[in-house]
C-alpha atoms as a PDB file:
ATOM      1  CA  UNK A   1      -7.705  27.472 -28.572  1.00  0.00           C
ATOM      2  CA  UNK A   2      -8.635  27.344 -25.184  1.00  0.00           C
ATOM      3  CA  UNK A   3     -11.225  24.366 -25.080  1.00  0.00           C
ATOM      4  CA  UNK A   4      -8.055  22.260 -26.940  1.00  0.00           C
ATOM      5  CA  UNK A   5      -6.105  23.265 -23.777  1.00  0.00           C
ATOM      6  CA  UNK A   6      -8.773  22.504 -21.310  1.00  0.00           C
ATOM      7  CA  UNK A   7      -9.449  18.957 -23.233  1.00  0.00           C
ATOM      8  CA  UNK A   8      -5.413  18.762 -22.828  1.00  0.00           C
ATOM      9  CA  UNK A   9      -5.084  19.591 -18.912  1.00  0.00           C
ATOM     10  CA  UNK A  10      -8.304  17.365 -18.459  1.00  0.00           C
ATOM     11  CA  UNK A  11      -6.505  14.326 -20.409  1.00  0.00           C
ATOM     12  CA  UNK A  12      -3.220  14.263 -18.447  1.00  0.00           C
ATOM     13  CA  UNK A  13      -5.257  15.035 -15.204  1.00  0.00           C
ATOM     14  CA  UNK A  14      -7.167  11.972 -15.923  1.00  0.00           C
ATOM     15  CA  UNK A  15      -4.168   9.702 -16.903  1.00  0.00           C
ATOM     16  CA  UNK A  16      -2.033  10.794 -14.002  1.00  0.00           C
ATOM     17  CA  UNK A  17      -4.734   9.900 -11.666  1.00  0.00           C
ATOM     18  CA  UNK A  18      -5.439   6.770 -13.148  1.00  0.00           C
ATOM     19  CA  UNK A  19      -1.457   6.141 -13.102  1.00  0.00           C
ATOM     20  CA  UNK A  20      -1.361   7.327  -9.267  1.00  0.00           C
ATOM     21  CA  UNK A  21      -4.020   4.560  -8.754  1.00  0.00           C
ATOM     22  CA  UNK A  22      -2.581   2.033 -10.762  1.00  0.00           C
ATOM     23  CA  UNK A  23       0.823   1.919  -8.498  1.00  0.00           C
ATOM     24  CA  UNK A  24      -0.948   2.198  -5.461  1.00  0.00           C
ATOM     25  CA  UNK A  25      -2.853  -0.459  -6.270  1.00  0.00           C
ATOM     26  CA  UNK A  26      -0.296  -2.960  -7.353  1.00  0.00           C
ATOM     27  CA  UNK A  27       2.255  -1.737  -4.765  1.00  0.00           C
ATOM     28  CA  UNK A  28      -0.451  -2.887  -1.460  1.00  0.00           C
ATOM     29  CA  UNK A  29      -0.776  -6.063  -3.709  1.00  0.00           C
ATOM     30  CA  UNK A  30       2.453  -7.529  -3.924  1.00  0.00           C
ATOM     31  CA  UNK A  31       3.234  -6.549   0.014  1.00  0.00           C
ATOM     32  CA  UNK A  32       4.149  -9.817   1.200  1.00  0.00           C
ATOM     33  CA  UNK A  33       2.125  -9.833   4.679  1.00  0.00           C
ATOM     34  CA  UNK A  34       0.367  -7.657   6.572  1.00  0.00           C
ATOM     35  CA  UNK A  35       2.915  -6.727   9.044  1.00  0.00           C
ATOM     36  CA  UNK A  36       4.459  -4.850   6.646  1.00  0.00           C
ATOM     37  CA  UNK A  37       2.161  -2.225   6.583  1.00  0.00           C
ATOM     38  CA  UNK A  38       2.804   0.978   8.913  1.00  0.00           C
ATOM     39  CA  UNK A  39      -1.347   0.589   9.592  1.00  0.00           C
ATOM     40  CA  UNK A  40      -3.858  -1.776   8.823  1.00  0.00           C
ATOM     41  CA  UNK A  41      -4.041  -4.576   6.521  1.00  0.00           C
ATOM     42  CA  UNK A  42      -3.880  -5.575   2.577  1.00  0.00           C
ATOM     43  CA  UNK A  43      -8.008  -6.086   2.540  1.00  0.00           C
ATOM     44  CA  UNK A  44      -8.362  -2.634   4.270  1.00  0.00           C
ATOM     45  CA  UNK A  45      -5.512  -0.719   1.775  1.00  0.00           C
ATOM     46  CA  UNK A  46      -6.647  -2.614  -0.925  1.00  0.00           C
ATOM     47  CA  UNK A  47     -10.369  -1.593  -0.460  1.00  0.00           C
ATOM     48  CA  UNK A  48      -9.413   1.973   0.192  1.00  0.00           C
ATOM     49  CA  UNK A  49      -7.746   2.607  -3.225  1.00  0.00           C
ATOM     50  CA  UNK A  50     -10.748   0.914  -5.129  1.00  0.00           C
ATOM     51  CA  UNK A  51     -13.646   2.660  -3.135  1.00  0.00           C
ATOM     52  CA  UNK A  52     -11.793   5.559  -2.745  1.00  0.00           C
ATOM     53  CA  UNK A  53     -10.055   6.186  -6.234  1.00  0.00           C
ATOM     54  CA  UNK A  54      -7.470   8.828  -6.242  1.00  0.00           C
ATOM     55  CA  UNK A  55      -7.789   9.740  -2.527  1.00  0.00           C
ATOM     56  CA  UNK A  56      -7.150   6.637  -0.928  1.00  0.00           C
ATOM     57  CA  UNK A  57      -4.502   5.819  -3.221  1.00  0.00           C
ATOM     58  CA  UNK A  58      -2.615   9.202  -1.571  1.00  0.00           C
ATOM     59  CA  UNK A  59      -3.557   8.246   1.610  1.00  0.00           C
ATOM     60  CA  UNK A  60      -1.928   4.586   1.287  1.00  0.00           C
ATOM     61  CA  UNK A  61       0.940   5.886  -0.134  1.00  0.00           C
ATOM     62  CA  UNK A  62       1.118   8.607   2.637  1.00  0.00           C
ATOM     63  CA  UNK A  63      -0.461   6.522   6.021  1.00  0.00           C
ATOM     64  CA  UNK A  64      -0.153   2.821   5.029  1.00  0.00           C
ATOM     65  CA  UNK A  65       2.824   2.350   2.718  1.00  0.00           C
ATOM     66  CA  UNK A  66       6.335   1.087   4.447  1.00  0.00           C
ATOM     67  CA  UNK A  67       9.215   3.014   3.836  1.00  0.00           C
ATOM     68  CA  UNK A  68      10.479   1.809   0.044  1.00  0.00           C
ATOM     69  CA  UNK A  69       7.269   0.403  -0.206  1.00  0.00           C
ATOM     70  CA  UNK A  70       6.835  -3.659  -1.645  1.00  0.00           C
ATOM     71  CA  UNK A  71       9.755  -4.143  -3.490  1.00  0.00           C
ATOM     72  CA  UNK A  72      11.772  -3.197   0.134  1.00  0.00           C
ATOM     73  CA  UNK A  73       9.316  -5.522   2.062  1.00  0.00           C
ATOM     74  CA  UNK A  74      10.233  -7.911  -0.399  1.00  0.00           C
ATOM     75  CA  UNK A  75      13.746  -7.693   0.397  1.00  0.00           C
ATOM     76  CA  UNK A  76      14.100  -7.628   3.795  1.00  0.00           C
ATOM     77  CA  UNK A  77      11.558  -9.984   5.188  1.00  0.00           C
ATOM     78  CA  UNK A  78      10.581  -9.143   8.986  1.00  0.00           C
ATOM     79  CA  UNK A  79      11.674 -12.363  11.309  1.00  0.00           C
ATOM     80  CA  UNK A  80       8.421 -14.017  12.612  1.00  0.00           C
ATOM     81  CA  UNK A  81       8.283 -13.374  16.756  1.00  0.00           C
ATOM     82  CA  UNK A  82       9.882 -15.707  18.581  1.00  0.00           C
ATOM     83  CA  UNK A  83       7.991 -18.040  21.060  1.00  0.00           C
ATOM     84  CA  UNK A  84       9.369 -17.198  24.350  1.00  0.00           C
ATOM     85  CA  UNK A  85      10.327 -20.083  26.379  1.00  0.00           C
ATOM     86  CA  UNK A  86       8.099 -22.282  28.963  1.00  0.00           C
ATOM     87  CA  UNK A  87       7.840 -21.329  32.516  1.00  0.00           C
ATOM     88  CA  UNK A  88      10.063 -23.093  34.691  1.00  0.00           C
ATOM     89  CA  UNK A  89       8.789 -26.062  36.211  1.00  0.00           C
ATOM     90  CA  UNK A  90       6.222 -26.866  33.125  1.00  0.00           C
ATOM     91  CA  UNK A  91       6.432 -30.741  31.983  1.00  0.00           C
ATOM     92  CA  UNK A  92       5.850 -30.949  28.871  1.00  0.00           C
END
């Protein structure tokens, strides 16, 4: 009985992991740019979760993952900076 349990813990351990991954994963994908992100970049995140497996997928969703994540990226898009305005007296 026990080794069917252990086999059992072992199997959802596995699946939840690779599920924990999985959204991770497709969550720094579809971020729309790179200023979304409370630190670093899509390259960086994205290369954390694969090299890292399990780990860096919890530490993108805890460091590098906006507030609601993509799909609230998605939906309110940051405004680009403005470009401030010439000095005065430049001809352009």
């Amino acid at each position: 009985m026990v080794p069917g349990v252990f086999i059992l813990f072992f199997l959802v351990f596995v699946v939840g992991a690779l599920a924990v991954m999985i959204y991770a994963l497709v969550d720094a994908i579809r971020m729309p740019s790179d200023a979304d992100y409370k630190s670093g970049t899509q390259l960086v995140w994205i290369l954390v979760i694969l090299l890292a497996q399990v780990i860096g997928a919890i530490i993108y969703l805890a460091v590098g993952r906006p507030p609601g994540g993509a799909t609230a990226a998605r939906a309110n898009p940051r405004l680009p900076a403005s470009i401030p305005p010439p000095p005065a007296g430049v001809v352009d």
